[in-house]
Protein backbone atom coordinates (compact mmCIF):
# COMPACT_ATOMS: atom_id res chain seq x y z
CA UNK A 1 64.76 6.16 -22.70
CA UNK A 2 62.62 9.10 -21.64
CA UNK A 3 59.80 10.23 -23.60
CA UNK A 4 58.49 13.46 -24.17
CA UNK A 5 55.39 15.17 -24.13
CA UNK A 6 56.93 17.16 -26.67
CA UNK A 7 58.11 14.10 -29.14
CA UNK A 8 61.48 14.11 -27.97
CA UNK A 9 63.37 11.14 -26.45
CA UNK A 10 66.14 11.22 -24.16
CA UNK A 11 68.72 8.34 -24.45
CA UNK A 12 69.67 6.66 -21.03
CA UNK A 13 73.63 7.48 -21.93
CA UNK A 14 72.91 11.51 -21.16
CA UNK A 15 71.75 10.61 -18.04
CA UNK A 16 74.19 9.85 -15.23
CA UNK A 17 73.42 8.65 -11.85
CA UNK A 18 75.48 9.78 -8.11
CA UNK A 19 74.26 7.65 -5.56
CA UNK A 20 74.41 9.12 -2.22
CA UNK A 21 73.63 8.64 1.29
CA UNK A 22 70.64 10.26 2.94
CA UNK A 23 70.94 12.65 5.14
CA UNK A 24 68.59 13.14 8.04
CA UNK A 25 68.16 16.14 10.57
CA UNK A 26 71.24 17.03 12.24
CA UNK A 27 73.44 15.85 9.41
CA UNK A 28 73.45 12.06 10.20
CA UNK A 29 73.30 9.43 7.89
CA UNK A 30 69.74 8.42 7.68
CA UNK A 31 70.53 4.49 6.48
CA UNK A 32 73.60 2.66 5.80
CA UNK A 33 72.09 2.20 2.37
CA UNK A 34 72.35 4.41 -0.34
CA UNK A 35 68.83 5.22 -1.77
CA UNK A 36 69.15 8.71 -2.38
CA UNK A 37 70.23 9.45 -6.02
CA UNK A 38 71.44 12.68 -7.65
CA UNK A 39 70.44 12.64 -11.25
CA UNK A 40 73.08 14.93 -13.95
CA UNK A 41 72.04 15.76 -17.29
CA UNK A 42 74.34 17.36 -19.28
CA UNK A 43 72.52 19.97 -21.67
CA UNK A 44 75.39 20.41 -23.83
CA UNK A 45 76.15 16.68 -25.04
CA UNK A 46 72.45 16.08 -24.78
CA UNK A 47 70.51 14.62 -28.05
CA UNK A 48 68.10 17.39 -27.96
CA UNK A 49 67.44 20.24 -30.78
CA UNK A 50 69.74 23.44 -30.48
CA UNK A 51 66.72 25.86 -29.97
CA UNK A 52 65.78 23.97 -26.29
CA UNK A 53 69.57 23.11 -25.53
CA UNK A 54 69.58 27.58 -25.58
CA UNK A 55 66.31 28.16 -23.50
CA UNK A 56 67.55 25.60 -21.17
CA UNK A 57 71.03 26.94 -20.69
CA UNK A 58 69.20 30.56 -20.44
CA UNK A 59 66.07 29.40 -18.11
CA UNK A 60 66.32 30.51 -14.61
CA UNK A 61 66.31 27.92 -12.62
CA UNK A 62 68.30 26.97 -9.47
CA UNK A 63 68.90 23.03 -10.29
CA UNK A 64 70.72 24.07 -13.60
CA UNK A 65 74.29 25.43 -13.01
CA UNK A 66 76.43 27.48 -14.85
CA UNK A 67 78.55 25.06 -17.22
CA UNK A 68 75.09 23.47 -18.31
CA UNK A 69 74.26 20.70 -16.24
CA UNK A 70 70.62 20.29 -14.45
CA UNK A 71 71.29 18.37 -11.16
CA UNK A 72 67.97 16.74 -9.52
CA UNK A 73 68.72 15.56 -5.94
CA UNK A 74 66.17 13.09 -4.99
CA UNK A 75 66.03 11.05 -1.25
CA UNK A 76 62.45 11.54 -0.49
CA UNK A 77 60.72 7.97 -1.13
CA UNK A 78 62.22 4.56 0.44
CA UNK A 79 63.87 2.47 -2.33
CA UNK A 80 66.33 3.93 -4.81
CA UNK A 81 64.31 2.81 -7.66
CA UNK A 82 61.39 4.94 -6.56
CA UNK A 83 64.01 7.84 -5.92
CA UNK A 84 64.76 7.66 -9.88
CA UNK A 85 61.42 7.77 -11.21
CA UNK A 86 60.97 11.00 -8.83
CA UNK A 87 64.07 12.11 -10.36
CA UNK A 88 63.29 11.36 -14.07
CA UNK A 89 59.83 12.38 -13.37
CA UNK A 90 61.22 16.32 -12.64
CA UNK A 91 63.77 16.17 -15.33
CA UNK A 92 60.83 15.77 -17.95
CA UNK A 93 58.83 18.83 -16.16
CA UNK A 94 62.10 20.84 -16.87
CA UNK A 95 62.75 19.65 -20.40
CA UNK A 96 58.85 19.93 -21.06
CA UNK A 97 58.62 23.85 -19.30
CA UNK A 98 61.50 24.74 -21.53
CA UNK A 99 60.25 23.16 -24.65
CA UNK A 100 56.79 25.06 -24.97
CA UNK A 101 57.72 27.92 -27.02
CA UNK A 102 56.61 31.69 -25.69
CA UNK A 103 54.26 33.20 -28.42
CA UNK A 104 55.61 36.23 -30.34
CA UNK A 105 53.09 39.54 -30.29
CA UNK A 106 52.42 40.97 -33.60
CA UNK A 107 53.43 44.45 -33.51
CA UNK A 108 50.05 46.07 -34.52
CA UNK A 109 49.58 50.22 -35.15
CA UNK A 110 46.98 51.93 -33.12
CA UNK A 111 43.79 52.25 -34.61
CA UNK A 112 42.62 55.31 -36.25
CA UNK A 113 40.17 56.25 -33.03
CA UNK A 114 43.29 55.44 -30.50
CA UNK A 115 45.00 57.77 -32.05
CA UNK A 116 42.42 60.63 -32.39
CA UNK A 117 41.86 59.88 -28.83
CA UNK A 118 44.87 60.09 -27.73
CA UNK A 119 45.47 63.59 -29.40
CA UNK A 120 42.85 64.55 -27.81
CA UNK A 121 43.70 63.73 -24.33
CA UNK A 122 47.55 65.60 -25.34
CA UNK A 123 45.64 68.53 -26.22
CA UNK A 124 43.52 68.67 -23.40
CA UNK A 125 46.40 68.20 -21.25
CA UNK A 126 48.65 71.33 -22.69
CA UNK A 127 45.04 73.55 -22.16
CA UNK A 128 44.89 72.63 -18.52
CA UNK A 129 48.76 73.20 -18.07
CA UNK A 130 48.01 77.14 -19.80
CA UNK A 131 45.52 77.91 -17.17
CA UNK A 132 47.26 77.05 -14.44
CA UNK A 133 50.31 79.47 -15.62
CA UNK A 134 50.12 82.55 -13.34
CA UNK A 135 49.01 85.84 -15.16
CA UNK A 136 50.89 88.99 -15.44
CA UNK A 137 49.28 92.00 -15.27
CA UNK A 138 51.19 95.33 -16.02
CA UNK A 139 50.05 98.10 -14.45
C-alpha cells in the first residue's frame, strides 16, 4: 500500500510491475539481470475519488498516455528493489501534484474609484483622438 500525503491509499493490486532489461549507451544490454522496472498504474480501475481520477486523465504530462495509464520507467539505481521505491516514490509526486486542488477567484466588481478612473482615462483618450483630427477650413 501507498500512502498519501493527501489521505489516500493506493492498494498494491492497481499497481503492476514490467521488468525489463537495462539498456546502456549504444543500445546494449547493460546486465544480464533485470533491475530496471516499468511501473503501470491504471487511472481508470484505480481506488481513487472521481474528481482526481479527471485531473489526472486531463493533466499534461508525458508519462500518462492516452487510454489512462501513467507509466514510470525506472533503471537508474543498482538493485530492482531500489528501482521500485524510485518508481513508487514518482508515482506519489504525480498523484500528490494532481490532488492539490487549484483555488477558484471570486469574481469581484471594480470598485467605485476603478471605475471613475477608468472613465476618466476613456474620456481623456476620445479628447486626445479630437485634436489630432485634421481641421477644415473653408475659404
Amino acid at each position: 500500500m501507498l500512502q498519501l500525503s493527501t489521505g489516500q491509499i493506493i492498494r498494491e493490486s492497481d499497481i503492476r510491475w514490467q521488468a525489463v532489461r537495462a539498456q546502456g549507451a549504444g543500445r546494449q544490454n547493460v546486465n544480464k539481470v533485470a533491475t530496471a522496472v516499468h511501473l503501470r498504474f491504471d487511472i481508470k480501475n484505480a481506488s481513487l475519488p472521481d474528481d482526481l481520477k479527471q485531473r489526472l486523465l486531463k493533466a499534461s504530462d508525458k508519462r500518462i498516455t492516452k487510454d489512462g495509464i501513467i507509466v514510470i520507467k525506472s533503471q537508474s539505481h543498482r538493485t530492482q528493489e531500489a528501482n521500485r521505491q524510485a518508481a513508487l516514490q514518482r508515482l506519489q509526486e504525480i498523484l500528490e501534484a494532481a490532488a492539490i486542488r487549484p483555488k477558484k477567484r471570486i469574481a469581484t466588481r471594480p470598485s467605485k474609484s476603478a471605475r471613475r478612473k477608468r472613465l476618466e482615462q476613456k474620456n481623456q483618450r476620445s479628447q486626445t483622438k479630437s485634436l489630432r483630427k485634421p481641421i477644415h477650413m473653408d475659404d
